[in-house]
N, C-alpha and C. Protein backbone atom coordinates (compact mmCIF):
# COMPACT_ATOMS: atom_id res chain seq x y z
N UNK A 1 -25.80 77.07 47.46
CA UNK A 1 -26.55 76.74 48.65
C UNK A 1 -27.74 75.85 48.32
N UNK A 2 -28.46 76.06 46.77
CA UNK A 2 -29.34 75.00 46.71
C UNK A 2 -30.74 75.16 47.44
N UNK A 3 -30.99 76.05 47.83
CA UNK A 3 -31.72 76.45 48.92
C UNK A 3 -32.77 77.71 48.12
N UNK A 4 -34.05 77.66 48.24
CA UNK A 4 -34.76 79.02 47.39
C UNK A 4 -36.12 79.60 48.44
N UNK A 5 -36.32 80.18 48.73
CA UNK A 5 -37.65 81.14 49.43
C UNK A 5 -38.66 81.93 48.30
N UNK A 6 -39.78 81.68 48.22
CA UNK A 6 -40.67 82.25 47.87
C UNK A 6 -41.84 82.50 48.05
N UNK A 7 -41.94 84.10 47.93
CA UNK A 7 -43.30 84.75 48.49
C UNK A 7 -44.45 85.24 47.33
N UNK A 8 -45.48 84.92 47.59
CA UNK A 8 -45.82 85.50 46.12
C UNK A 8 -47.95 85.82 46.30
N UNK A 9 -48.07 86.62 46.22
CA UNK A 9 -49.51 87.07 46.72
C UNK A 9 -50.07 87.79 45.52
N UNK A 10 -51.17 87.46 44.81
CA UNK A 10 -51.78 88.31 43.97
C UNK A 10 -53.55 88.47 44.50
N UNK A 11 -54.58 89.15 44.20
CA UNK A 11 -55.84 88.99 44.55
C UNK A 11 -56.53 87.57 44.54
N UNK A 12 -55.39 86.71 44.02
CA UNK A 12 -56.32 85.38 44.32
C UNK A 12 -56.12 84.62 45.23
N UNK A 13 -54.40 84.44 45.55
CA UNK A 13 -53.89 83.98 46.40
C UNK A 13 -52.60 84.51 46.93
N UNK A 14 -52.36 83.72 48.47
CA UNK A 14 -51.49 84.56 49.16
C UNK A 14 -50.22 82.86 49.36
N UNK A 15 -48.92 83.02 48.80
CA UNK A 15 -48.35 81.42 48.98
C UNK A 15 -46.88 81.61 49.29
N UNK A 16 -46.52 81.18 50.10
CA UNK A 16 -45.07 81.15 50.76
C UNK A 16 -44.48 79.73 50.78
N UNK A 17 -43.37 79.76 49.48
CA UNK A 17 -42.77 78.00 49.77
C UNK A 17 -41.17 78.25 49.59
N UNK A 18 -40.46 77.13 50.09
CA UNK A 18 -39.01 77.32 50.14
C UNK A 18 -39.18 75.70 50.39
N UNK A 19 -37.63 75.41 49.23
CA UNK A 19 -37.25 74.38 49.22
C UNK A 19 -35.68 73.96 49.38
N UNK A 20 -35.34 72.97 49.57
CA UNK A 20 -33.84 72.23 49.58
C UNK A 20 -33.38 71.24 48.85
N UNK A 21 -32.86 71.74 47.81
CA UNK A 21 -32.70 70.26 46.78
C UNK A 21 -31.65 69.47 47.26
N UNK A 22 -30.98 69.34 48.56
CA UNK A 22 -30.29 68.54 49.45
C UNK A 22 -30.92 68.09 50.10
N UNK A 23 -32.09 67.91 50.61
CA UNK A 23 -32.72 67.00 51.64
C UNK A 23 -33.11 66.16 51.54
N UNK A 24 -34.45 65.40 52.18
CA UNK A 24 -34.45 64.45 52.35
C UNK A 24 -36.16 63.77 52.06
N UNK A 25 -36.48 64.60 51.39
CA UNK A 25 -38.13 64.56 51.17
C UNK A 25 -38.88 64.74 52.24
N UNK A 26 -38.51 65.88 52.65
CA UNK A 26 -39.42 66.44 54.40
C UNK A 26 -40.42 67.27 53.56
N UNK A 27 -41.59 66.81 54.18
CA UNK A 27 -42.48 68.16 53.71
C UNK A 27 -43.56 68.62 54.54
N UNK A 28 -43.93 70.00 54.19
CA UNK A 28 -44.99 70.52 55.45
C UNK A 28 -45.58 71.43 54.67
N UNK A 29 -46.73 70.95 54.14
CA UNK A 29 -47.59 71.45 52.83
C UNK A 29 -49.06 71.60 53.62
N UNK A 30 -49.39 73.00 52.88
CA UNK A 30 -50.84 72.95 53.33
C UNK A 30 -51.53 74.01 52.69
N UNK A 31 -52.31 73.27 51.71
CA UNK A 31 -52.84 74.25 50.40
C UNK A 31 -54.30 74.45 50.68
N UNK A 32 -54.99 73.76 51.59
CA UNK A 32 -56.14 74.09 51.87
C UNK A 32 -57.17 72.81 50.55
N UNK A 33 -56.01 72.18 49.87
CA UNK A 33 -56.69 71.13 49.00
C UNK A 33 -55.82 69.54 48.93
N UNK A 34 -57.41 69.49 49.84
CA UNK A 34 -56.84 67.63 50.60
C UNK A 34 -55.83 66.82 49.31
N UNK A 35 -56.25 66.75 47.96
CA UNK A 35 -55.81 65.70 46.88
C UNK A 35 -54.77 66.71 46.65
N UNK A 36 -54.54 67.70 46.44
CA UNK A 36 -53.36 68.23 46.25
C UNK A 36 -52.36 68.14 47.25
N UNK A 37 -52.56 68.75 48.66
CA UNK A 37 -51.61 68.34 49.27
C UNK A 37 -51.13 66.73 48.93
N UNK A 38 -51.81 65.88 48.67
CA UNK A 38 -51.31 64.96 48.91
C UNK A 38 -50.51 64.74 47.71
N UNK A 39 -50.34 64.69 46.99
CA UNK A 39 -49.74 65.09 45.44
C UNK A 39 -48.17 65.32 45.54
N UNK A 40 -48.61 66.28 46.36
CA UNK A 40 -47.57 67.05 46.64
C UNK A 40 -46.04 66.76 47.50
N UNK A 41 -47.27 65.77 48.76
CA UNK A 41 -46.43 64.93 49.37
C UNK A 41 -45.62 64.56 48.79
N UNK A 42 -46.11 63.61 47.96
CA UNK A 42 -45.40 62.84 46.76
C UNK A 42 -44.42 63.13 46.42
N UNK A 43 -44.40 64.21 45.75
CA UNK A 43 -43.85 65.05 44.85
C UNK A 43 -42.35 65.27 46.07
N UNK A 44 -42.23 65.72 46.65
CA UNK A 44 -41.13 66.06 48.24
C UNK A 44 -40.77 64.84 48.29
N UNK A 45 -41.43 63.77 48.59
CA UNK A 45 -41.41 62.44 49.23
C UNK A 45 -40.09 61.77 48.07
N UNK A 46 -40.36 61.74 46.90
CA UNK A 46 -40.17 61.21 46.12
C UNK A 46 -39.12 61.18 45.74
N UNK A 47 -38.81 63.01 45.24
CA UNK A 47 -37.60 63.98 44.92
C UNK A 47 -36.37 63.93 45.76
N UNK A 48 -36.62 64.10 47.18
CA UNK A 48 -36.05 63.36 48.02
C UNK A 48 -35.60 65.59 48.46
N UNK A 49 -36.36 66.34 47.61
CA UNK A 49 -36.50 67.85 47.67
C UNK A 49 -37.15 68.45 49.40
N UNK A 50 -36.71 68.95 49.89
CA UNK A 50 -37.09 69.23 50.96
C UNK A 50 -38.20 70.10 50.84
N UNK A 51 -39.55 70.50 50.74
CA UNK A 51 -41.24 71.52 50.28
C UNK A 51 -41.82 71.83 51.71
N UNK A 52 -41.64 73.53 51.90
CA UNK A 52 -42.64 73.79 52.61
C UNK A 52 -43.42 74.87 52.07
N UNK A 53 -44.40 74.53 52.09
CA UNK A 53 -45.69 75.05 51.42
C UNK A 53 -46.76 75.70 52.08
N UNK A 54 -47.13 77.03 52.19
CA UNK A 54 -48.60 77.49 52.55
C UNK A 54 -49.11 78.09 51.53
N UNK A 55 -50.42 78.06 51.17
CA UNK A 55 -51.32 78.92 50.37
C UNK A 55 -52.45 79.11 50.98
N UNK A 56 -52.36 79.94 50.66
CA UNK A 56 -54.41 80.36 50.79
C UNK A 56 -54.43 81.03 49.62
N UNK A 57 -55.79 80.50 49.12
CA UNK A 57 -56.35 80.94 47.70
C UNK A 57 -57.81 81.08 47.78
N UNK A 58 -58.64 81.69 46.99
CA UNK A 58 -59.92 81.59 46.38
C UNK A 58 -60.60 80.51 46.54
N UNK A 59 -60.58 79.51 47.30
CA UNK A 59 -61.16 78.17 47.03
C UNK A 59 -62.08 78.23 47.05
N UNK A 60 -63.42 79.16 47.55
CA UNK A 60 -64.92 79.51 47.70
C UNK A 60 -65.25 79.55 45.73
N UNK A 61 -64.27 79.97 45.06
CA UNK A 61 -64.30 80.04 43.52
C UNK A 61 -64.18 78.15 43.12
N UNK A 62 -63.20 78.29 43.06
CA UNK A 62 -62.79 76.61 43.00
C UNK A 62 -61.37 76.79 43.25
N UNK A 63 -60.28 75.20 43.08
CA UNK A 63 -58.90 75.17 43.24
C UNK A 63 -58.25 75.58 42.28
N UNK A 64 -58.49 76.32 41.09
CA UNK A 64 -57.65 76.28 39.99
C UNK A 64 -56.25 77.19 40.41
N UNK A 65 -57.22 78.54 40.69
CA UNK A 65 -55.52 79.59 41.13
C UNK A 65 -54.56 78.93 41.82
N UNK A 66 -55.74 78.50 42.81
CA UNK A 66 -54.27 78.04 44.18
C UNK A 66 -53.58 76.60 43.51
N UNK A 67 -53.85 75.91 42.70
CA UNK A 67 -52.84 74.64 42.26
C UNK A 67 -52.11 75.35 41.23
N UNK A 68 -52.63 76.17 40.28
CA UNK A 68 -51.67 76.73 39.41
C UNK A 68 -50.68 78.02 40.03
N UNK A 69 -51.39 78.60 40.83
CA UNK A 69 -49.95 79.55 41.73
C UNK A 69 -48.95 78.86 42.82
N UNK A 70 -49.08 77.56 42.88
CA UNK A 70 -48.45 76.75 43.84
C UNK A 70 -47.10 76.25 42.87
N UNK A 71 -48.13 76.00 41.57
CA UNK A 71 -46.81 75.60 40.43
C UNK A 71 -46.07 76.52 40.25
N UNK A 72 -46.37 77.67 40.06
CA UNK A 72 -45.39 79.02 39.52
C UNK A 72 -44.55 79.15 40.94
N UNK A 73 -44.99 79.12 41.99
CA UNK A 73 -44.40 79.67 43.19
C UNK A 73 -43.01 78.43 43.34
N UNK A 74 -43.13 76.86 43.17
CA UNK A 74 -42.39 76.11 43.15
C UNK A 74 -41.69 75.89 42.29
N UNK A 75 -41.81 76.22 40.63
CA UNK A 75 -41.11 76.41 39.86
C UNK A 75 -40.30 77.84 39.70
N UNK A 76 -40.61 78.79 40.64
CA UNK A 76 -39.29 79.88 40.98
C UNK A 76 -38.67 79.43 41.76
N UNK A 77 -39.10 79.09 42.85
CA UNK A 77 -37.96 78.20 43.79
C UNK A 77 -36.90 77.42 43.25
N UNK A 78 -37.43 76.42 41.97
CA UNK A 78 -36.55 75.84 41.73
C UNK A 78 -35.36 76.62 41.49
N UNK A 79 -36.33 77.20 40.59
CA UNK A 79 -34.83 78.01 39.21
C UNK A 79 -33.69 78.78 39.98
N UNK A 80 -34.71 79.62 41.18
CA UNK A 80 -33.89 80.17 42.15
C UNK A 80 -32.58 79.21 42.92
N UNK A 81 -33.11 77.78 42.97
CA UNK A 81 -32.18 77.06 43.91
C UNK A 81 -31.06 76.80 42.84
N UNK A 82 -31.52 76.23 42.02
CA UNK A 82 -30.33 75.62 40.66
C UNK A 82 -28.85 76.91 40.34
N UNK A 83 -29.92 78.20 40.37
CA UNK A 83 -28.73 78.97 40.31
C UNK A 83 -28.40 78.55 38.86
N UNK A 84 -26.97 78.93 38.17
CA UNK A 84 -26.64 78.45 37.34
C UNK A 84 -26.35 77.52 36.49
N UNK A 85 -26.66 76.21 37.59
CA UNK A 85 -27.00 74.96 37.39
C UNK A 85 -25.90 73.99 37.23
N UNK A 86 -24.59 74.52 37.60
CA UNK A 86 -23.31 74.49 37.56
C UNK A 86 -23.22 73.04 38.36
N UNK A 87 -22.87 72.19 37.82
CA UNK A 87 -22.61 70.86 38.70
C UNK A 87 -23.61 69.87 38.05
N UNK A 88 -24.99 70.16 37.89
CA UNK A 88 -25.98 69.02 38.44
C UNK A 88 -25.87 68.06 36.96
N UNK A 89 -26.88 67.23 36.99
CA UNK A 89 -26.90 66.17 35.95
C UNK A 89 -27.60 66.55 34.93
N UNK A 90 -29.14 67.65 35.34
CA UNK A 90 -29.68 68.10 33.98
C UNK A 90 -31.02 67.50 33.36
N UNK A 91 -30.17 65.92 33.23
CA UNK A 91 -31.46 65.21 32.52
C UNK A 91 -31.88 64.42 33.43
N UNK A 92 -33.54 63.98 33.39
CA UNK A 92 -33.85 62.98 34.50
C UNK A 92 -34.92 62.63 33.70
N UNK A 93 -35.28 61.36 34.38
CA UNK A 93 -36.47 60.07 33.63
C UNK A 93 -36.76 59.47 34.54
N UNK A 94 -38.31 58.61 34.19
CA UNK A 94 -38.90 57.96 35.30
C UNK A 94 -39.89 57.27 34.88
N UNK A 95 -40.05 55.74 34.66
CA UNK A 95 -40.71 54.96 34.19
C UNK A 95 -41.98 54.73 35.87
N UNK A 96 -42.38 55.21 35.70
CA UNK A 96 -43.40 54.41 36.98
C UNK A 96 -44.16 53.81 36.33
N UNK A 97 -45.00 52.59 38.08
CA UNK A 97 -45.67 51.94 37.77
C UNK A 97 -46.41 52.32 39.40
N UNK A 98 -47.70 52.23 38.83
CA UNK A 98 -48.91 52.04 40.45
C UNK A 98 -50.12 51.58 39.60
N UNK A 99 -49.97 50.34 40.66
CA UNK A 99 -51.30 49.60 39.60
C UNK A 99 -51.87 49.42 38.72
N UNK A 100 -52.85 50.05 38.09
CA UNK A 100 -53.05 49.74 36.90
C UNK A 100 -52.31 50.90 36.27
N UNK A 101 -51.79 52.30 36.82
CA UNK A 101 -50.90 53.01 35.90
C UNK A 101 -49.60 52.98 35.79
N UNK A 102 -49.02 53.69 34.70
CA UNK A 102 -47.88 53.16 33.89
C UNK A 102 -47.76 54.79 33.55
N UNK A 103 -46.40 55.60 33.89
CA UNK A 103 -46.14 56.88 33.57
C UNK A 103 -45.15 56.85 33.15
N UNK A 104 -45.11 57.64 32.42
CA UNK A 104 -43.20 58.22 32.18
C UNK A 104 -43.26 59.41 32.14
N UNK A 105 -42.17 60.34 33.02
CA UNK A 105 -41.78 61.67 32.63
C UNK A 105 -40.62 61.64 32.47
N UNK A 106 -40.12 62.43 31.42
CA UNK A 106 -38.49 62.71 31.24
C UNK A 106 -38.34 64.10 31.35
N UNK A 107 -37.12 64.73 31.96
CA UNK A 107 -37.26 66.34 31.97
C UNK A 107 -36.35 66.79 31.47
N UNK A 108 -36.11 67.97 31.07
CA UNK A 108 -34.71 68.75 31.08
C UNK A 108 -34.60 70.24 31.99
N UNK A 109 -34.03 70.40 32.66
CA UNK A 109 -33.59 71.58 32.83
C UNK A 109 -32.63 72.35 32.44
N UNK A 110 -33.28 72.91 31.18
CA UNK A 110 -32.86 73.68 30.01
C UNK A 110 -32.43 75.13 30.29
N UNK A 111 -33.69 75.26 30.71
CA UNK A 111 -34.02 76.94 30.97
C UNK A 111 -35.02 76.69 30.06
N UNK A 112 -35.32 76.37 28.99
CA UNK A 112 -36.60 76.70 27.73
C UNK A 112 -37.69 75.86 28.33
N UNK A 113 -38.96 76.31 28.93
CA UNK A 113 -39.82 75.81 29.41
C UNK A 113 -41.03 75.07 28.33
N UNK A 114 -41.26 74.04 28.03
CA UNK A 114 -42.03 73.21 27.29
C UNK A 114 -42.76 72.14 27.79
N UNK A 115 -44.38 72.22 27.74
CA UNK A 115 -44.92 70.86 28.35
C UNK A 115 -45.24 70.18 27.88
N UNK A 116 -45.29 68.82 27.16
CA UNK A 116 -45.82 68.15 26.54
C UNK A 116 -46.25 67.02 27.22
N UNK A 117 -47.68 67.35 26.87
CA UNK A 117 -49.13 66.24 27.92
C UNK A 117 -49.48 65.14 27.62
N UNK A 118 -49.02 63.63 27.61
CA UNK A 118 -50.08 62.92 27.00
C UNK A 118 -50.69 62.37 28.18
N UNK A 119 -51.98 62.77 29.11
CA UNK A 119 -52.20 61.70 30.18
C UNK A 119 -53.72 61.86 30.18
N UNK A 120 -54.33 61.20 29.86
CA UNK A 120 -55.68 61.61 29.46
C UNK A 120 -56.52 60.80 30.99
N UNK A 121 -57.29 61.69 31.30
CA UNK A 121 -57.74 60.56 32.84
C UNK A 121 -58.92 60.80 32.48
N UNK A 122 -59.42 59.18 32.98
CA UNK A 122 -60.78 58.39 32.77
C UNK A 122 -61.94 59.08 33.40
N UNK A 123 -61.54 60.22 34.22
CA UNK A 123 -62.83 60.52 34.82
C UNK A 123 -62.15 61.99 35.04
N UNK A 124 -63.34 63.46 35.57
CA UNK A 124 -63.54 64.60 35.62
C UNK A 124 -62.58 65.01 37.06
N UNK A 125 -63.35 64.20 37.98
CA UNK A 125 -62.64 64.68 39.17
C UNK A 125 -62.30 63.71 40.30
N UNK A 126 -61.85 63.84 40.64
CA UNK A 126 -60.97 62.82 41.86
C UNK A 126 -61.27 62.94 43.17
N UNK A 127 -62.45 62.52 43.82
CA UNK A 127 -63.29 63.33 44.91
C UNK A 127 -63.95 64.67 44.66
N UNK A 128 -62.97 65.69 45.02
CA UNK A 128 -63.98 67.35 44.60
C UNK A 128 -62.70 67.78 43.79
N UNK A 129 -61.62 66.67 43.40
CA UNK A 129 -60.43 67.72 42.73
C UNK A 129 -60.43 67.54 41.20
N UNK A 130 -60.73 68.84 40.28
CA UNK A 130 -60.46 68.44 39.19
C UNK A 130 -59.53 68.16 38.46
N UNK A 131 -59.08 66.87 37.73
CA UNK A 131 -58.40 66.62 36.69
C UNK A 131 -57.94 67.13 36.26
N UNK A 132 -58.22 68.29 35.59
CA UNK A 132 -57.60 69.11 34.75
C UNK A 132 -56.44 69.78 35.33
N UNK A 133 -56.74 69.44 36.66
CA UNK A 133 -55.67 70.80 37.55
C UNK A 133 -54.41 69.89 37.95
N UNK A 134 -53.99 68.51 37.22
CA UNK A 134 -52.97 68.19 37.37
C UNK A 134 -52.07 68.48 36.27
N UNK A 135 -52.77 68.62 34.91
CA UNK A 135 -51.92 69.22 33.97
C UNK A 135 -51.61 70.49 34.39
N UNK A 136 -52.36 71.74 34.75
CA UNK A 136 -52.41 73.12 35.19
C UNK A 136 -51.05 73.12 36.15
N UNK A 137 -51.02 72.48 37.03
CA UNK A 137 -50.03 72.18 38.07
C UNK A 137 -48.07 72.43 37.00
N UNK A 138 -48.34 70.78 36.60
CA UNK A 138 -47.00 71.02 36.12
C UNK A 138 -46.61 71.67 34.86
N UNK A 139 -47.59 72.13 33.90
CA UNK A 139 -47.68 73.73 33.04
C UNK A 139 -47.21 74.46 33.82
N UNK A 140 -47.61 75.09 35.29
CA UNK A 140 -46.84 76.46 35.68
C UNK A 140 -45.75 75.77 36.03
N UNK A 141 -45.07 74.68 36.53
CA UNK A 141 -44.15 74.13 37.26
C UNK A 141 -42.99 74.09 36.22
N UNK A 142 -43.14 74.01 35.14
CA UNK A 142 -42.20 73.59 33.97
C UNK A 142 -41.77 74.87 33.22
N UNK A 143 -43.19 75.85 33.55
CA UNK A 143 -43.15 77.35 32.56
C UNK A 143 -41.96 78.31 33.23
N UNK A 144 -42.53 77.91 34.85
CA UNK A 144 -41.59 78.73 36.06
C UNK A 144 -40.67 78.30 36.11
N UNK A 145 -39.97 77.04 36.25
CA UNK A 145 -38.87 76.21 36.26
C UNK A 145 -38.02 76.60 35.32
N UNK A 146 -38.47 76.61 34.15
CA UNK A 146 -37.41 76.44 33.00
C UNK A 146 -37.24 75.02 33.07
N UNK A 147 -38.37 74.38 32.53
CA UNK A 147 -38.19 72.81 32.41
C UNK A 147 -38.65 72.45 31.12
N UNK A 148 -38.24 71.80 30.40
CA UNK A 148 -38.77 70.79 29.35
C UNK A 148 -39.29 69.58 30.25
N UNK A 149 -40.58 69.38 29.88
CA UNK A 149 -41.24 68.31 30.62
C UNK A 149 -42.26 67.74 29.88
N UNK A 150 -42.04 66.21 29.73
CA UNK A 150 -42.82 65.28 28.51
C UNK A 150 -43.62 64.43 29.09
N UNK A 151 -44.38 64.59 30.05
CA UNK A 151 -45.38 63.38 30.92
C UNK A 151 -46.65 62.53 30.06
N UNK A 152 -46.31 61.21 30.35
CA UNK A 152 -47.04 60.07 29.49
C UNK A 152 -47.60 58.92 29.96
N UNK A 153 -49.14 58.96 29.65
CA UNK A 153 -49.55 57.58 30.73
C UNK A 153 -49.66 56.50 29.91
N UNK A 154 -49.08 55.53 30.10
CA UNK A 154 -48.96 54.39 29.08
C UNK A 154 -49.65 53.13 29.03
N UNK A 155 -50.36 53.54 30.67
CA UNK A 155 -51.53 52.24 31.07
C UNK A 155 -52.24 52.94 32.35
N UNK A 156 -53.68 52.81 32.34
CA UNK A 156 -54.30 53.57 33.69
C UNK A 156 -55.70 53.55 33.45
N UNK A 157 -56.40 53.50 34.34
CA UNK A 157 -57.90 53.50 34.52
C UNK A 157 -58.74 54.09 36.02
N UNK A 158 -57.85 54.40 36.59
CA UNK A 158 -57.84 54.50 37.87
C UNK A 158 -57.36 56.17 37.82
N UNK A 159 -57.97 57.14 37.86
CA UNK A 159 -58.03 58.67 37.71
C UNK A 159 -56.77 58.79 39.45
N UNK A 160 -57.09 58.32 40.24
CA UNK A 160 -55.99 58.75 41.30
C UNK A 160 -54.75 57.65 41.13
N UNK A 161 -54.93 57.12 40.78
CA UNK A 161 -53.68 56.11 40.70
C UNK A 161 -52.60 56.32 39.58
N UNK A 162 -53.35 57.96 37.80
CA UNK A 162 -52.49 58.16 37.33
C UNK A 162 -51.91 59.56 37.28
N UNK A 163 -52.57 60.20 38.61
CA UNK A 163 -52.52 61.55 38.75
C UNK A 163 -51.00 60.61 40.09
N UNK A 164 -51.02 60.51 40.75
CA UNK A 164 -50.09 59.82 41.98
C UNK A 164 -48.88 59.20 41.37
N UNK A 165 -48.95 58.62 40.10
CA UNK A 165 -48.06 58.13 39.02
C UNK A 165 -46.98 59.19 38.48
N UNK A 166 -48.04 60.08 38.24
CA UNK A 166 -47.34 61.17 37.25
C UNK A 166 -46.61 62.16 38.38
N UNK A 167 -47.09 62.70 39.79
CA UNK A 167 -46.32 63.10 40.48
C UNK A 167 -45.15 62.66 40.99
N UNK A 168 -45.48 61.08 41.09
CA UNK A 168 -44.29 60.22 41.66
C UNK A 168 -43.47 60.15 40.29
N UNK A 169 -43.47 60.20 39.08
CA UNK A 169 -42.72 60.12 38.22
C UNK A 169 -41.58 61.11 37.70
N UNK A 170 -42.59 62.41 38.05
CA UNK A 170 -41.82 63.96 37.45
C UNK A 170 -41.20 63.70 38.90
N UNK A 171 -41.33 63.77 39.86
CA UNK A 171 -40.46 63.71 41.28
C UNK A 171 -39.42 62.40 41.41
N UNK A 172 -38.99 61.63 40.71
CA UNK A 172 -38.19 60.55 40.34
C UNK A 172 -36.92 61.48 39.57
N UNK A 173 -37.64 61.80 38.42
CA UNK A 173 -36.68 62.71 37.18
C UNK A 173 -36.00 63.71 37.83
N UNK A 174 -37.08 64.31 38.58
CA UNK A 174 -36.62 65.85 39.14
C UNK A 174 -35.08 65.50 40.35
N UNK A 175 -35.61 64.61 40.91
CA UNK A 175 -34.28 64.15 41.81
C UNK A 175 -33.11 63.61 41.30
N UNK A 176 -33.27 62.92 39.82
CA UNK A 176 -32.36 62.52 39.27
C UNK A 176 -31.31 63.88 38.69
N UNK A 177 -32.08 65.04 37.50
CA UNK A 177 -31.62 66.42 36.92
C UNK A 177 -31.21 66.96 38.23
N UNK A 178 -31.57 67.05 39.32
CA UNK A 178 -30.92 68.22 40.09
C UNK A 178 -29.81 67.68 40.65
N UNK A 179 -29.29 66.49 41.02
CA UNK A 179 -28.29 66.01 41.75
C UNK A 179 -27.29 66.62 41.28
N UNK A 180 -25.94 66.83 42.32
CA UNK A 180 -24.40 66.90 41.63
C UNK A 180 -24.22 65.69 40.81
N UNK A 181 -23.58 65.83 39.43
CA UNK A 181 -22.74 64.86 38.89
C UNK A 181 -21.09 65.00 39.29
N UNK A 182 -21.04 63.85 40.09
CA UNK A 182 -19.82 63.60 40.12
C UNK A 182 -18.31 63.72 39.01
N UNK A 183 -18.91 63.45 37.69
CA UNK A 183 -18.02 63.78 37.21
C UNK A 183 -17.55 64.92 36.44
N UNK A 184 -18.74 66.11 36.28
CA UNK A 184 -18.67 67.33 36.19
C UNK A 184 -18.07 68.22 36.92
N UNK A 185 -17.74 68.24 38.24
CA UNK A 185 -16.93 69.45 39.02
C UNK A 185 -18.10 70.27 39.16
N UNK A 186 -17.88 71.60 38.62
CA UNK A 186 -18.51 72.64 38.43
C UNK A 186 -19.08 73.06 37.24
N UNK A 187 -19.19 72.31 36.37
CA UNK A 187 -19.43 72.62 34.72
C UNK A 187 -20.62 73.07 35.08
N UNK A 188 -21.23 73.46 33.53
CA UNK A 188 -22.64 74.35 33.62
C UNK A 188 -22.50 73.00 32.24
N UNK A 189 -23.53 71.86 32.23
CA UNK A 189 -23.79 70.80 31.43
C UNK A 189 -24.72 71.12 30.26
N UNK A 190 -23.55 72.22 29.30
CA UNK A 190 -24.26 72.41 27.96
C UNK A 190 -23.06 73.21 27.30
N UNK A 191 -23.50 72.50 26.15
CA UNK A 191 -21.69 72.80 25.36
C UNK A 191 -21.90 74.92 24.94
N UNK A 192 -22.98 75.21 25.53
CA UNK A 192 -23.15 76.96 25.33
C UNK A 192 -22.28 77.26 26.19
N UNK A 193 -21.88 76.35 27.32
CA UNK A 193 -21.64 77.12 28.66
C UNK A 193 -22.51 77.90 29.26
N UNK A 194 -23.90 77.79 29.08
CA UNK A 194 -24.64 78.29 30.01
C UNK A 194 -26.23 77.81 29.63
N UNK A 195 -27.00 77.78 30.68
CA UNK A 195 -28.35 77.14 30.63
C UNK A 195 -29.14 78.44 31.09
């Protein structure tokens, strides 16, 4: 079905998202954090993943819980939707470009969750959003997922232009790994027979 629901509430935050890795990049996000939602957009927009998203979090603290429980909450969804993973392609890549930045993410959906960061941004925060909380983001997204995920900025100066890069990039890959491969049938695409 491809299809995943998730509920997930701890004392920091309260977040309900469900996605469609058949759709069409519809999304109806609302995290209570303007630069994130918009991120996020992206991220749906891109994937071509259908994201609906509510949180409420701690934000009187700052955004950290609610961007990092948004990742965990969307990286169960995934894993939940993939199911056994029987059909899809697996691997995905994504050279972007937005202005002065230059990204690449390549992924796997392994099951063995690994992040490897190189994106160093020129400045602290991005209006009131901190920086840091775009790595935080796809850390839980990759940990929850069961993703190998290698994100790399290869040109950038512009703190929103390589945070927007890197979403539009992992959401390039991500649409590429989840698709049916046509010439698989039903295989599970790993010579274990299972992911």
């Amino acid at each position: 079905m491809r299809k995943a629901s998730i509920s997930r509430k701890t004392s920091e935050t309260a977040i309900t998202a469900s996605l469609d890795l058949d759709g069409s990049g519809q999304f109806d996000v609302a995290t209570g954090v303007g630069f994130f939602d918009h991120m996020l957009e992206q991220l749906t927009r891109h994937s071509l993943i259908d994201i609906t998203l509510r949180a409420e979090g701690d934000l009187h603290i700052d955004d950290h819980h609610t961007v990092e429980d948004c990742g965990i909450a969307l990286g169960q969804a995934l894993a939940q939707a993939l199911g056994d993973k029987r059909g899809i392609r697996r691997y995905g890549s994504c050279l972007l470009p937005m202005d002065d930045a230059l990204v690449r993410a390549a992924l796997d959906l392994s099951g063995r969750p690994f992040l490897v960061w190189q994106l160093a941004f020129p400045t602290q925060k991005i209006g009131n959003f901190d920086t840091e909380l775009v790595r935080e983001f796809f850390q839980a997204l990759s940990t929850h997922g069961g993703i190998t995920l290698h994100v790399s900025a290869l040109a950038g100066i512009n703190s929103h232009h390589m945070a927007e890069a890197a979403f539009k990039a992992v959401a390039r890959a991500l649409r590429e790994a989840v698709e049916p491969d046509p010439r698989k049938g039903d295989a599970v695409p790993s010579t274990k027979g299972s992911l």
